[in-house]
Protein backbone atom coordinates (compact mmCIF):
# COMPACT_ATOMS: atom_id res chain seq x y z
CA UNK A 1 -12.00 42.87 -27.66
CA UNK A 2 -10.83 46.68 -27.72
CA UNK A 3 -10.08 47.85 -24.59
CA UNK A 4 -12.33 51.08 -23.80
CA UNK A 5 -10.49 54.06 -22.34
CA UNK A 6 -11.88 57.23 -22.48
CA UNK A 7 -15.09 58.76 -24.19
CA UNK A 8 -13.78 58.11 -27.74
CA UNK A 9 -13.09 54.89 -27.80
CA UNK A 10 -16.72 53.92 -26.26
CA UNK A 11 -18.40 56.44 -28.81
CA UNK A 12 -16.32 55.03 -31.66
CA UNK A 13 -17.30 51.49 -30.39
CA UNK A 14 -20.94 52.07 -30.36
CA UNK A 15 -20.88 53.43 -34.00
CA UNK A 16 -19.07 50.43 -35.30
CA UNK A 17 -21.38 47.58 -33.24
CA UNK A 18 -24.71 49.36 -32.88
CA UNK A 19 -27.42 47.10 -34.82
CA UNK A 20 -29.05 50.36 -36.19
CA UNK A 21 -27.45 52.51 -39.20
CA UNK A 22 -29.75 55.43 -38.19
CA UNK A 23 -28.01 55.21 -34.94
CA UNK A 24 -24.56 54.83 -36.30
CA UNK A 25 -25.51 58.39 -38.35
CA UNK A 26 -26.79 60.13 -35.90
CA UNK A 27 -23.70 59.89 -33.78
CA UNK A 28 -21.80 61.53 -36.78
CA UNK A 29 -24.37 64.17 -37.48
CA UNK A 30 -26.01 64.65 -34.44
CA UNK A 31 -25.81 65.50 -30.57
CA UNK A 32 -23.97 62.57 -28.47
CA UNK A 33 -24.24 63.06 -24.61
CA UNK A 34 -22.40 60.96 -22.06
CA UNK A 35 -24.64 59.94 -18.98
CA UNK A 36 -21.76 57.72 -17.38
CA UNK A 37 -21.49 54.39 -15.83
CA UNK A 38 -24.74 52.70 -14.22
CA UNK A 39 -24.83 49.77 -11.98
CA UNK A 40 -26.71 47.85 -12.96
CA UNK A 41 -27.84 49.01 -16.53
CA UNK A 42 -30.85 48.63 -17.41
CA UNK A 43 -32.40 45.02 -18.88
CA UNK A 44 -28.49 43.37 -17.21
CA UNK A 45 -27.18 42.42 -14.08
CA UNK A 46 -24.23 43.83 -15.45
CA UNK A 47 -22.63 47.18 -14.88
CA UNK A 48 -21.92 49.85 -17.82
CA UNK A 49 -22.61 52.90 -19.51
CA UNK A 50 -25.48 54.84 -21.05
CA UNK A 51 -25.17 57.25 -23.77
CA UNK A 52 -28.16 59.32 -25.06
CA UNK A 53 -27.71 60.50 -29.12
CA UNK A 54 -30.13 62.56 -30.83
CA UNK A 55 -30.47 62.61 -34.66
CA UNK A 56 -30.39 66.05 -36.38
CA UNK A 57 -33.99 65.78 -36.76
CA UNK A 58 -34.67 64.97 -33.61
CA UNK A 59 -34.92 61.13 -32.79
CA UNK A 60 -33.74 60.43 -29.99
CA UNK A 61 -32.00 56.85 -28.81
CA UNK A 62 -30.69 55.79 -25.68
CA UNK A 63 -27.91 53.28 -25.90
CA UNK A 64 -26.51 51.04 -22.93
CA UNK A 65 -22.77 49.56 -23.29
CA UNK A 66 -22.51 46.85 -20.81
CA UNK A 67 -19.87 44.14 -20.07
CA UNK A 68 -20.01 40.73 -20.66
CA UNK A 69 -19.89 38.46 -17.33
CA UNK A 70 -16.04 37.84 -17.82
CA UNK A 71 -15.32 41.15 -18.90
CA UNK A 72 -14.52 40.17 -22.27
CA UNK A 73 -17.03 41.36 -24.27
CA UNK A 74 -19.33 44.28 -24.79
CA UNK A 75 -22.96 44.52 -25.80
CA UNK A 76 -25.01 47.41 -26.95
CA UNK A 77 -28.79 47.71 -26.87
CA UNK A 78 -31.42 50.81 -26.57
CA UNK A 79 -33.81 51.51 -23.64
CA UNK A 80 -36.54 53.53 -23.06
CA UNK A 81 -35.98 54.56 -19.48
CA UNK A 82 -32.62 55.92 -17.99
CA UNK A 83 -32.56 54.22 -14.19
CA UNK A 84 -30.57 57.22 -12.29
CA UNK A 85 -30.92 55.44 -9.25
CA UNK A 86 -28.34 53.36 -10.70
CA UNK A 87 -25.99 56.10 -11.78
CA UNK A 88 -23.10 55.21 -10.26
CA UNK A 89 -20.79 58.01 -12.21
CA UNK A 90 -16.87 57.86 -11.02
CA UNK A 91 -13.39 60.14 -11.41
CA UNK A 92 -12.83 60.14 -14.89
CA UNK A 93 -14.85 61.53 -17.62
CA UNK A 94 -15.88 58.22 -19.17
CA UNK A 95 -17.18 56.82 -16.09
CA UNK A 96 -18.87 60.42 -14.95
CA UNK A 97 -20.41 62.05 -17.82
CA UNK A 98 -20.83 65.21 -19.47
CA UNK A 99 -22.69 66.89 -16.68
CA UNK A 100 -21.75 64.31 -13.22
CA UNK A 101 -23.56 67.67 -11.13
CA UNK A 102 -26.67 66.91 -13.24
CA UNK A 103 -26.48 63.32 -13.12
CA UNK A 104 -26.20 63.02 -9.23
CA UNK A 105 -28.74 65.64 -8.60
CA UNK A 106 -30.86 63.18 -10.88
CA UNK A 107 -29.92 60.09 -9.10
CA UNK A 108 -30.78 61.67 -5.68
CA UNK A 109 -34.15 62.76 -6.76
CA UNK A 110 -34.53 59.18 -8.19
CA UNK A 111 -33.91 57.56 -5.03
């Protein structure tokens, strides 16, 4: 299991494992935003992160990276619905997001 760090490696982890191709091309050709970390994400009673990427023609997928129950594995799936009440966020940019202010202001209107 590759240990994820920062942004990058979660990005270039999705590409690699996602089940969809269209998916895996959109990340390289389209728009790739960063919600952060969610506990618990969606369809899991495990914590992790949810990444929105839109396709340059305008498909739009939301993936969710969570963690196995012994940490040792990842698993990636899509979902309709982002749960901001669940938006946990964090001090690093992985764990945040691109836009934490937005997120929170989301999560608080959520709740």
């Amino acid at each position: 299991m590759k240990q994820i760090r920062n942004k990058n490696d979660l990005l270039a982890w999705v590409e690699i494992h996602t089940s969809r191709k269209a998916i895996a091309n959109a990340m390289i050709e389209g728009k790739v935003e960063l919600f952060g970390f969610f506990n618990p994400a969606p369809r899991s009673s495990q914590s992790g992160w949810i990444i929105q990427i839109t396709s340059k023609y305008g498909k739009i997928w939301n993936v969710a990276v969570t963690f196995g129950k012994c940490g040792l594995q990842y698993y990636t799936y899509t979902i309709v619905e982002i749960p901001w009440k669940n938006y946990v966020g964090g001090n690093t940019p992985l764990f945040a997001g691109d836009n934490p202010a937005e997120y929170k202001e989301l999560r608080n209107a959520a709740m």
